[in-house]
C-alpha atoms as a PDB file:
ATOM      1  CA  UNK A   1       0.385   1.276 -16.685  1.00  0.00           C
ATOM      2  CA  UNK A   2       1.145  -1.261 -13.524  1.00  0.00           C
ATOM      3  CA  UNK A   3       0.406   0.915 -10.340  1.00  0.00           C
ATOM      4  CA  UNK A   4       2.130   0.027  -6.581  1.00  0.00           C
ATOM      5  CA  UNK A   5       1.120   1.295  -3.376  1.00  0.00           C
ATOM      6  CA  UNK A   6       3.828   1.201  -0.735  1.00  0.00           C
ATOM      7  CA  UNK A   7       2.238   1.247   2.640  1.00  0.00           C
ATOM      8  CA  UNK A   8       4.721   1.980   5.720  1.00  0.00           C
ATOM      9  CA  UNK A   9       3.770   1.313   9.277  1.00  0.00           C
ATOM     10  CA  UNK A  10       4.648   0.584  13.003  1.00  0.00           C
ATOM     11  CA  UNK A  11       3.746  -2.551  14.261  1.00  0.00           C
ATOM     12  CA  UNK A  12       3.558  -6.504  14.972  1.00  0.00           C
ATOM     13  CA  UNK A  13       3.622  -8.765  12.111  1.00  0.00           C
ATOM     14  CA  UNK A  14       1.737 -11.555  13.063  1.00  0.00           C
ATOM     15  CA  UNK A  15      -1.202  -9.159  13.520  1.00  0.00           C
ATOM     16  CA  UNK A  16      -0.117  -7.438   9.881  1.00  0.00           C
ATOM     17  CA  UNK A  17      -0.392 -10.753   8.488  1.00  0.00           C
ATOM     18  CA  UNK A  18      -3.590 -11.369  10.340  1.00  0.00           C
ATOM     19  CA  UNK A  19      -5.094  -8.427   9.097  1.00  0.00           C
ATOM     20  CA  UNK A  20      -4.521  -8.722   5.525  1.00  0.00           C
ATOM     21  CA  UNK A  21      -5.678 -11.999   5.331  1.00  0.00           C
ATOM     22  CA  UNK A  22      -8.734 -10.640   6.880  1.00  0.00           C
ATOM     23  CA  UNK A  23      -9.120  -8.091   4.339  1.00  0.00           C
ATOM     24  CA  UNK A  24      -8.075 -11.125   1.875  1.00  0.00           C
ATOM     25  CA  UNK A  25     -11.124 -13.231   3.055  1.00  0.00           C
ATOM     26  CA  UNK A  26     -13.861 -10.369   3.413  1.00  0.00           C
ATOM     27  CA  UNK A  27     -12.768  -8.778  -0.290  1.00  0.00           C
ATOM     28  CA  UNK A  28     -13.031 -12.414  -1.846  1.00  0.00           C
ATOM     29  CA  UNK A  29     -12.634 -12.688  -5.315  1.00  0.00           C
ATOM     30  CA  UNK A  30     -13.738  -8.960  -5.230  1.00  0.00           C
ATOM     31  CA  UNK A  31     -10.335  -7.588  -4.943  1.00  0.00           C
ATOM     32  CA  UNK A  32      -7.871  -6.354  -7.606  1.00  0.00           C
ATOM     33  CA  UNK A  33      -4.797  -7.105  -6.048  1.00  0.00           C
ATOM     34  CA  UNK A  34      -2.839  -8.557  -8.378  1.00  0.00           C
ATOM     35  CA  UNK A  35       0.127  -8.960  -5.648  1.00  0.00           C
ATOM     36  CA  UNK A  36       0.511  -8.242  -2.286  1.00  0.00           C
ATOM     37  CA  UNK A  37       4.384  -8.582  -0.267  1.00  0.00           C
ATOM     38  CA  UNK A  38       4.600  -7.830   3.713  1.00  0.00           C
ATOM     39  CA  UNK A  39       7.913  -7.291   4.615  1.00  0.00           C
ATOM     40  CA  UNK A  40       9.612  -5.888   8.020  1.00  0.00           C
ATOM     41  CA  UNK A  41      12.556  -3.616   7.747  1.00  0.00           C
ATOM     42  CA  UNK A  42      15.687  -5.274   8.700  1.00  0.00           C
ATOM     43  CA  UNK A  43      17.468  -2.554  10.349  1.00  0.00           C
ATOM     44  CA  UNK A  44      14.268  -1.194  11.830  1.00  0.00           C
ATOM     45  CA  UNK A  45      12.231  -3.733  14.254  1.00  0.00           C
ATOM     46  CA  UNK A  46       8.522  -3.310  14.230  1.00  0.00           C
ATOM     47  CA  UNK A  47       8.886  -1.289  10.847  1.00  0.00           C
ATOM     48  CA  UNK A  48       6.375  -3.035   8.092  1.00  0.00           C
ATOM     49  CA  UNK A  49       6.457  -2.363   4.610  1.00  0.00           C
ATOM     50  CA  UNK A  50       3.667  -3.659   2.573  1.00  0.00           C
ATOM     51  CA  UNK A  51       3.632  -3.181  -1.359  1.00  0.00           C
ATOM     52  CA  UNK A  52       0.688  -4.239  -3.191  1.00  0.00           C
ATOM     53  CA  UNK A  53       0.834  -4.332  -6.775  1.00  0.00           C
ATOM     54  CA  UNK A  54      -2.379  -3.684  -9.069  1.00  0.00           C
ATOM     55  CA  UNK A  55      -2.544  -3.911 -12.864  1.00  0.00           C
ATOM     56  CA  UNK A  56      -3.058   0.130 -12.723  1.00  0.00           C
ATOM     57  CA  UNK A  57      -4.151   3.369 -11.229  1.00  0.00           C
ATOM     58  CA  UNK A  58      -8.346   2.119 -12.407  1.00  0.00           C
ATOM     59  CA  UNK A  59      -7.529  -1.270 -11.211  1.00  0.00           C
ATOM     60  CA  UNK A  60      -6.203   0.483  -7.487  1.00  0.00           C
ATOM     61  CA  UNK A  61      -9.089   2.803  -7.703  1.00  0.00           C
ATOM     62  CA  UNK A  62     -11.951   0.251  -7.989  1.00  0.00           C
ATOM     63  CA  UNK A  63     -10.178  -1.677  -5.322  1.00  0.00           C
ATOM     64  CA  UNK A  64     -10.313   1.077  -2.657  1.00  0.00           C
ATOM     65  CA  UNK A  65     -14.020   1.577  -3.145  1.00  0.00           C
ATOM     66  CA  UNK A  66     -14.667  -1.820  -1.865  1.00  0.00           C
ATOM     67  CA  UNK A  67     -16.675  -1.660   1.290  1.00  0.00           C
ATOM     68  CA  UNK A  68     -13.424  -3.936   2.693  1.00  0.00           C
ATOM     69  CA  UNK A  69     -11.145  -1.940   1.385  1.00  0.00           C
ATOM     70  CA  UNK A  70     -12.603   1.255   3.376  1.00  0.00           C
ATOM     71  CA  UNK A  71     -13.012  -0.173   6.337  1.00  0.00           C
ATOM     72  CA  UNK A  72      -9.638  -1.741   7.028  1.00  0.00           C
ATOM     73  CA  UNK A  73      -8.037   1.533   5.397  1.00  0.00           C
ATOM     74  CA  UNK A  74      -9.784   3.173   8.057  1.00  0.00           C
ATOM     75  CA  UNK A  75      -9.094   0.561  10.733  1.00  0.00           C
ATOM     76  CA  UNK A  76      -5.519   1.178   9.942  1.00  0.00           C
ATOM     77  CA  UNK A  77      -5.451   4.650   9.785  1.00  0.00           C
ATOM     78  CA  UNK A  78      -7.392   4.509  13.586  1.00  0.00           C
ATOM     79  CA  UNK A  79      -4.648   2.253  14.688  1.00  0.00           C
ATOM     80  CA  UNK A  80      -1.234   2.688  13.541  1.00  0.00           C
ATOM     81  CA  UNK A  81       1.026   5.394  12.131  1.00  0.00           C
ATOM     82  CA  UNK A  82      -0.222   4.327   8.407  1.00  0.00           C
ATOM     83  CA  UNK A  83       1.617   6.159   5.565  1.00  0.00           C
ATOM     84  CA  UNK A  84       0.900   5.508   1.418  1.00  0.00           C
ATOM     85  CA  UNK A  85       3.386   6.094  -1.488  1.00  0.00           C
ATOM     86  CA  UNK A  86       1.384   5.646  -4.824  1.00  0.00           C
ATOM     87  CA  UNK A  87       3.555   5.201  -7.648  1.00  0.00           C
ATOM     88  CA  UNK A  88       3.286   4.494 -11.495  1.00  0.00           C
ATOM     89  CA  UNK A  89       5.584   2.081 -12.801  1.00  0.00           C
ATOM     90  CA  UNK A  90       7.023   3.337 -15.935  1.00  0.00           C
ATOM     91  CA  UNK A  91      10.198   0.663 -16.166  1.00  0.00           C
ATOM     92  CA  UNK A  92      10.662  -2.981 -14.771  1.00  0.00           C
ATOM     93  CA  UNK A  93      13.449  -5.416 -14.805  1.00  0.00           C
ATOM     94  CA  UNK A  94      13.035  -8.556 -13.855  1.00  0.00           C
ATOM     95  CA  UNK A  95      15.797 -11.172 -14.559  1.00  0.00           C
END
């Protein structure tokens, strides 16, 4: 079963981006993101949404036991006002 994360936070973009391309380049081809989307919330400045899809709950759990997984997790959590949403997909539509 597909697994997201939805991760919710207060913050700058740019240095969003720049951190998950930092995670990007220390996980390598280690990593089991399948897809990562930042976004920004429209109605709320400075609000970032980031979902990051994996192909399931295994695939998400052998991701956050990389060592560059842990340490920007806890970089984050140091940081900024970091909250998670784990969800199962059970339906998808995609037209």
């Amino acid at each position: 079963m597909k697994f997201i994360q939805v991760m919710e936070q207060t913050g700058d973009m740019d240095e969003a981006r720049a951190e998950i391309e930092g995670y990007f380049d220390n996980a390598d081809n280690e990593t089991k993101v399948k897809k990562l989307i930042l976004c920004e919330d429209r109605d709320v400045p400075g609000k970032i949404v980031t979902i990051v899809e994996f192909e399931s709950w295994e695939t998400a759990s052998d991701n956050n036991d990389l060592d560059a997984t842990q340490e920007g997790a806890a970089e984050a959590q140091a940081t900024t006002d970091i909250t998670y949403q784990n969800l199962d997909v059970h339906h998808e539509w995609v037209r």
